[in-house]
N, C-alpha and C. Protein backbone atom coordinates (compact mmCIF):
# COMPACT_ATOMS: atom_id res chain seq x y z
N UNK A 1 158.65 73.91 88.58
CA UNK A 1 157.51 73.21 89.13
C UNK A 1 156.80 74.06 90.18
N UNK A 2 157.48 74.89 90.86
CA UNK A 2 156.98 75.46 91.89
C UNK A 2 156.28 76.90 90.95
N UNK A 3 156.38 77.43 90.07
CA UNK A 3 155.22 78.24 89.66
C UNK A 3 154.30 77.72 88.99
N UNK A 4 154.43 76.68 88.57
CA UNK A 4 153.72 75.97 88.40
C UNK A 4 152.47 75.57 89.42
N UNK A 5 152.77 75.18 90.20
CA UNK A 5 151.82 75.10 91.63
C UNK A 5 150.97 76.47 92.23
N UNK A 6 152.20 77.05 91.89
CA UNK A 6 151.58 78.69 92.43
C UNK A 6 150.25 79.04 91.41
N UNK A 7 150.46 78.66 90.12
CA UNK A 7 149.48 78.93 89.49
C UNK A 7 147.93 78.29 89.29
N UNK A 8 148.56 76.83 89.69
CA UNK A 8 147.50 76.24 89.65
C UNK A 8 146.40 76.58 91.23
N UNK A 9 147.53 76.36 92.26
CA UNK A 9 146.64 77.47 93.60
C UNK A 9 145.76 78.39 92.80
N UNK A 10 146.56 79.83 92.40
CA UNK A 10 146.30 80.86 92.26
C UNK A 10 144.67 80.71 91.19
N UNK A 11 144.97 79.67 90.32
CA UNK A 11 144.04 79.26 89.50
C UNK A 11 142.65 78.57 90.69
N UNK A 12 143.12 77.86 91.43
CA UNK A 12 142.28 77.15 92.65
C UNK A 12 141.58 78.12 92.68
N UNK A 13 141.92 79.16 93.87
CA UNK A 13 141.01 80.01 94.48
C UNK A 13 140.16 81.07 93.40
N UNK A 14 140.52 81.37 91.96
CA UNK A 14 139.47 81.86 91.32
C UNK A 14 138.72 81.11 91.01
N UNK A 15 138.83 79.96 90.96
CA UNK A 15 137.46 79.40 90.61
C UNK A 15 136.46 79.20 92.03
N UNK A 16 136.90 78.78 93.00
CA UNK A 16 136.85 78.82 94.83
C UNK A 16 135.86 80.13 94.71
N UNK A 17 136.38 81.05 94.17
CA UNK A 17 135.49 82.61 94.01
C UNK A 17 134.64 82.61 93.03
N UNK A 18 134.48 82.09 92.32
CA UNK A 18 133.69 81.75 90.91
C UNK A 18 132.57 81.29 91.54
N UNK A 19 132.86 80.19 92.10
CA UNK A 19 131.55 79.39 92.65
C UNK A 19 130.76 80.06 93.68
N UNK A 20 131.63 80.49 94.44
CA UNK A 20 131.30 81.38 95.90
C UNK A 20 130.01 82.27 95.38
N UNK A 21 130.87 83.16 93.89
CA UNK A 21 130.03 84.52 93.63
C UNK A 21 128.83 83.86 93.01
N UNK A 22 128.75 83.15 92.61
CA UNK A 22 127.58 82.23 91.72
C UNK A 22 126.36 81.46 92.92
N UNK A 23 126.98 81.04 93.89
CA UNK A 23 126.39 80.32 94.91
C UNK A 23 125.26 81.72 95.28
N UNK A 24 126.09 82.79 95.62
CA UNK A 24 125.25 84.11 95.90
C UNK A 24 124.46 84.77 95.04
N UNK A 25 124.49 84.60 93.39
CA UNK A 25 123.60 85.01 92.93
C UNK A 25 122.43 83.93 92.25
N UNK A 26 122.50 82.74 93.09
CA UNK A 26 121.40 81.85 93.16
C UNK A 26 120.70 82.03 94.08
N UNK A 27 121.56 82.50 95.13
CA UNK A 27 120.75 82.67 96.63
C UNK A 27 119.81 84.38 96.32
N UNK A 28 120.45 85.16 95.78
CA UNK A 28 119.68 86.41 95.32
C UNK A 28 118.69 86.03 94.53
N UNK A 29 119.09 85.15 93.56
CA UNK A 29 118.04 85.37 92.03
C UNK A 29 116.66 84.45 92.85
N UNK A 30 116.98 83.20 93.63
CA UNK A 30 115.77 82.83 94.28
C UNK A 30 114.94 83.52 95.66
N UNK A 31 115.70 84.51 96.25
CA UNK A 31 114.78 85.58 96.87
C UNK A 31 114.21 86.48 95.81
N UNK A 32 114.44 87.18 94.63
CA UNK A 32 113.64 88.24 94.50
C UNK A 32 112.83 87.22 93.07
N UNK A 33 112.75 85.89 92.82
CA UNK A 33 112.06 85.12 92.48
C UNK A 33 110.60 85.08 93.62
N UNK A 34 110.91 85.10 94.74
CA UNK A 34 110.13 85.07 95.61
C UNK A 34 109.09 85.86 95.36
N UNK A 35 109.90 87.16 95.98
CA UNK A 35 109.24 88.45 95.63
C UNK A 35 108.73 88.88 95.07
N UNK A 36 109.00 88.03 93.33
CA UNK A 36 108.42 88.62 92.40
C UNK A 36 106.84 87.65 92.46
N UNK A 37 106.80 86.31 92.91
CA UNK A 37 105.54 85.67 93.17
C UNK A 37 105.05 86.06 93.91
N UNK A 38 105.47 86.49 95.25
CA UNK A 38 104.56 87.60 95.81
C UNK A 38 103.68 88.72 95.46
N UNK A 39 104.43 89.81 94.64
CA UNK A 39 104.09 91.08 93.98
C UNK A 39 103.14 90.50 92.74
N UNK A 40 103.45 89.23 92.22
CA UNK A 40 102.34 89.00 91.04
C UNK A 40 101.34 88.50 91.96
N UNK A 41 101.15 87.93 92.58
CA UNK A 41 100.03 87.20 93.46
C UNK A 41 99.04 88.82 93.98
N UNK A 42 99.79 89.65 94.54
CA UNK A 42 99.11 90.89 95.53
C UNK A 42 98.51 91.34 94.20
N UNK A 43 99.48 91.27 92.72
CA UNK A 43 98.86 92.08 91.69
C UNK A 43 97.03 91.97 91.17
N UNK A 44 97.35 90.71 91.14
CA UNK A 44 96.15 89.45 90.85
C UNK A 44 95.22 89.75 91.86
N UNK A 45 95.29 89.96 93.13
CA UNK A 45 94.52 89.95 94.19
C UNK A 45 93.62 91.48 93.95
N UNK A 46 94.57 92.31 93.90
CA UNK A 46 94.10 93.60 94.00
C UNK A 46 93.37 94.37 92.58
N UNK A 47 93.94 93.41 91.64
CA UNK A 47 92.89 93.56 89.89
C UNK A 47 91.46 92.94 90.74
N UNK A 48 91.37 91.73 90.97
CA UNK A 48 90.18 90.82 91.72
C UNK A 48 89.48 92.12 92.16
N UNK A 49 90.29 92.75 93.11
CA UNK A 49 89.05 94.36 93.95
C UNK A 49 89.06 95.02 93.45
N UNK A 50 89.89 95.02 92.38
CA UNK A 50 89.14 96.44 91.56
C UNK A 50 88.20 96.30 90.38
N UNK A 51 88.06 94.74 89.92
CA UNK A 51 87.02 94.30 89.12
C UNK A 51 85.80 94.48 90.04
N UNK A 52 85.73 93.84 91.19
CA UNK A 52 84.52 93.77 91.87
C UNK A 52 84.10 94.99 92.32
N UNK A 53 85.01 96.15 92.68
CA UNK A 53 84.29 97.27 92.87
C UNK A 53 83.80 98.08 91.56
N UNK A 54 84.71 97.24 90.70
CA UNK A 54 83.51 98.04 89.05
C UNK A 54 82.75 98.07 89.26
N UNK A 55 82.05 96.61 89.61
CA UNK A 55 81.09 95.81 89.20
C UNK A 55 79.93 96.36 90.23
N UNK A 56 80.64 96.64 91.38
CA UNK A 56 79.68 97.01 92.49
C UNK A 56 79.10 98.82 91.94
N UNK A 57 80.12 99.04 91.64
CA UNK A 57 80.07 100.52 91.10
C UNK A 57 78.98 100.42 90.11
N UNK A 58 79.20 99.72 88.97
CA UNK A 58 77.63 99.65 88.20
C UNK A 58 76.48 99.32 88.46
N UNK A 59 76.37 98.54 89.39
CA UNK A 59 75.15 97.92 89.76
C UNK A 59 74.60 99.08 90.71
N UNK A 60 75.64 99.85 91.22
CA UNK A 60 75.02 100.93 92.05
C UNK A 60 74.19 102.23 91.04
N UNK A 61 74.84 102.39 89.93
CA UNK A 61 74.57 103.26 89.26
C UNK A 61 73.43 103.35 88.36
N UNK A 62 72.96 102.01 88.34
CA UNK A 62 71.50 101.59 87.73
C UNK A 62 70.60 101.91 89.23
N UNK A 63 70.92 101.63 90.19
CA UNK A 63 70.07 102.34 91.27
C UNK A 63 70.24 103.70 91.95
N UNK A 64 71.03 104.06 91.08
CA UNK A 64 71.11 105.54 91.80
C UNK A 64 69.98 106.00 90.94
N UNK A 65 69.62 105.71 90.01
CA UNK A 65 68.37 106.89 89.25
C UNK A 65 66.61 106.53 90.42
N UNK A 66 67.12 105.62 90.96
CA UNK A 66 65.60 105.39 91.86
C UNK A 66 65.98 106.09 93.07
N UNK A 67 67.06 107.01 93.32
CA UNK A 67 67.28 107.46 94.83
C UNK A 67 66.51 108.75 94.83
N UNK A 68 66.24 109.15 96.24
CA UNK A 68 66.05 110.80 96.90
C UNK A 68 67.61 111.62 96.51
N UNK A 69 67.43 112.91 96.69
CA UNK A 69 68.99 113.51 96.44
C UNK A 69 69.53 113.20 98.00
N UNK A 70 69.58 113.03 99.10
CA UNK A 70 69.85 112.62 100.34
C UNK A 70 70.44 111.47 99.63
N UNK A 71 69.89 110.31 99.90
CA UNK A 71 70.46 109.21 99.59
C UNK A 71 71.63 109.27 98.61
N UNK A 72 71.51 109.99 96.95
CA UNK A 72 71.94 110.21 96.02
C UNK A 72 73.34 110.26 96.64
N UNK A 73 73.41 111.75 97.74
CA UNK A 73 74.87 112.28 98.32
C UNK A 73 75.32 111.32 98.94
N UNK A 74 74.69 110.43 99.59
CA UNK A 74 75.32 109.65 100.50
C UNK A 74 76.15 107.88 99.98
N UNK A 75 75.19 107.87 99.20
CA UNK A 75 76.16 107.38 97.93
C UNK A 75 77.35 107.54 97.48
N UNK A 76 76.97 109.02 96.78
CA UNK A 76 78.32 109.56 96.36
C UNK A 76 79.36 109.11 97.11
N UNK A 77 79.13 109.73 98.53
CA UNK A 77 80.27 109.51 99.40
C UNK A 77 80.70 107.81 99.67
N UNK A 78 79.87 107.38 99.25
CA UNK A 78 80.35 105.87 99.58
C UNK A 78 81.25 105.29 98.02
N UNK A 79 80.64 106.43 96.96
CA UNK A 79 81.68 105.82 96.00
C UNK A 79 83.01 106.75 95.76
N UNK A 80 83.03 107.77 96.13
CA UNK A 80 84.26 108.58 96.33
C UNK A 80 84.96 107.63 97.83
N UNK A 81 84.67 107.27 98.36
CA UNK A 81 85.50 106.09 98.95
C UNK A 81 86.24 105.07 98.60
N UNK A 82 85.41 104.68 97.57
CA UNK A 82 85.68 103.00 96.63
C UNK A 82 86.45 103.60 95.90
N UNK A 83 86.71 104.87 95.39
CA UNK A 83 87.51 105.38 94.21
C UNK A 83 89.25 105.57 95.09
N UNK A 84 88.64 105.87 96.18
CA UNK A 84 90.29 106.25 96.63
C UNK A 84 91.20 105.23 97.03
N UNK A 85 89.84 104.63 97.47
CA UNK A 85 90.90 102.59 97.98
C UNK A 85 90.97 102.15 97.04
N UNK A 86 90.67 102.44 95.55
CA UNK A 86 91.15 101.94 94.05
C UNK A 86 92.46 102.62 93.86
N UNK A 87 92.59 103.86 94.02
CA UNK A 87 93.53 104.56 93.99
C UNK A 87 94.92 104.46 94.75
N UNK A 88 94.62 104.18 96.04
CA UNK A 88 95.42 103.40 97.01
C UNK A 88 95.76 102.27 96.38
N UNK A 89 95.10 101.19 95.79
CA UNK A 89 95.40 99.72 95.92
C UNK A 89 96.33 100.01 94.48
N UNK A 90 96.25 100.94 93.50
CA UNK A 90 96.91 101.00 92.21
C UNK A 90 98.38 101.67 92.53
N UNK A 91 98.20 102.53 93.48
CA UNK A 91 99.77 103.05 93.99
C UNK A 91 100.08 102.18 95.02
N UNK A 92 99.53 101.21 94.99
CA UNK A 92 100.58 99.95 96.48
C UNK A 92 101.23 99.52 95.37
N UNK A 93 100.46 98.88 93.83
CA UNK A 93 100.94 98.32 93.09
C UNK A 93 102.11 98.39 92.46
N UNK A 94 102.21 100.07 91.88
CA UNK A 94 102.84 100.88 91.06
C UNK A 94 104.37 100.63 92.17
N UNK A 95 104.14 100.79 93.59
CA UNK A 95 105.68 100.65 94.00
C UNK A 95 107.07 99.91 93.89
């Protein structure tokens, strides 16, 4: 009777650990659940700015043919800007 007991203990505490290890990968699987609604949300957000700077990007480019070359450059530089904070916002993503 007495290994008997021992086993059923011994049986106790693996399951005691069963639950334990399970309790923890609920508590994991609903943090990087989190995370992952986070990272889809920022994803969503940051497609949103990079649609709108298309969009801004084309509408600029139908008026770039009415510019001076002054203006033309200064442009440029305002869309070699928009290109790199696209570039930025696609490698925040990519991490």
């Amino acid at each position: 009777m007495s290994q008997l007991n021992q086993q059923l203990d011994s049986l106790q505490q693996k399951v005691q650990q069963l639950l334990k290890q399970y309790q923890q990968l609920q508590k994991n699987q609903a943090k990087l659940q989190k995370e992952l609604e986070k990272k889809e949300a920022l994803l969503q957000e940051k497609e949103q700015q990079i649609l709108l700077l298309q969009q801004q990007r084309a509408a600029i480019s139908v008026s770039v043919s009415q510019l001076d070359a002054e203006e033309k450059k200064a442009l440029s530089k305002k869309i070699d800007a928009y290109l790199r904070e696209i570039d930025n916002c696609l490698a925040m993503l990519n991490q």
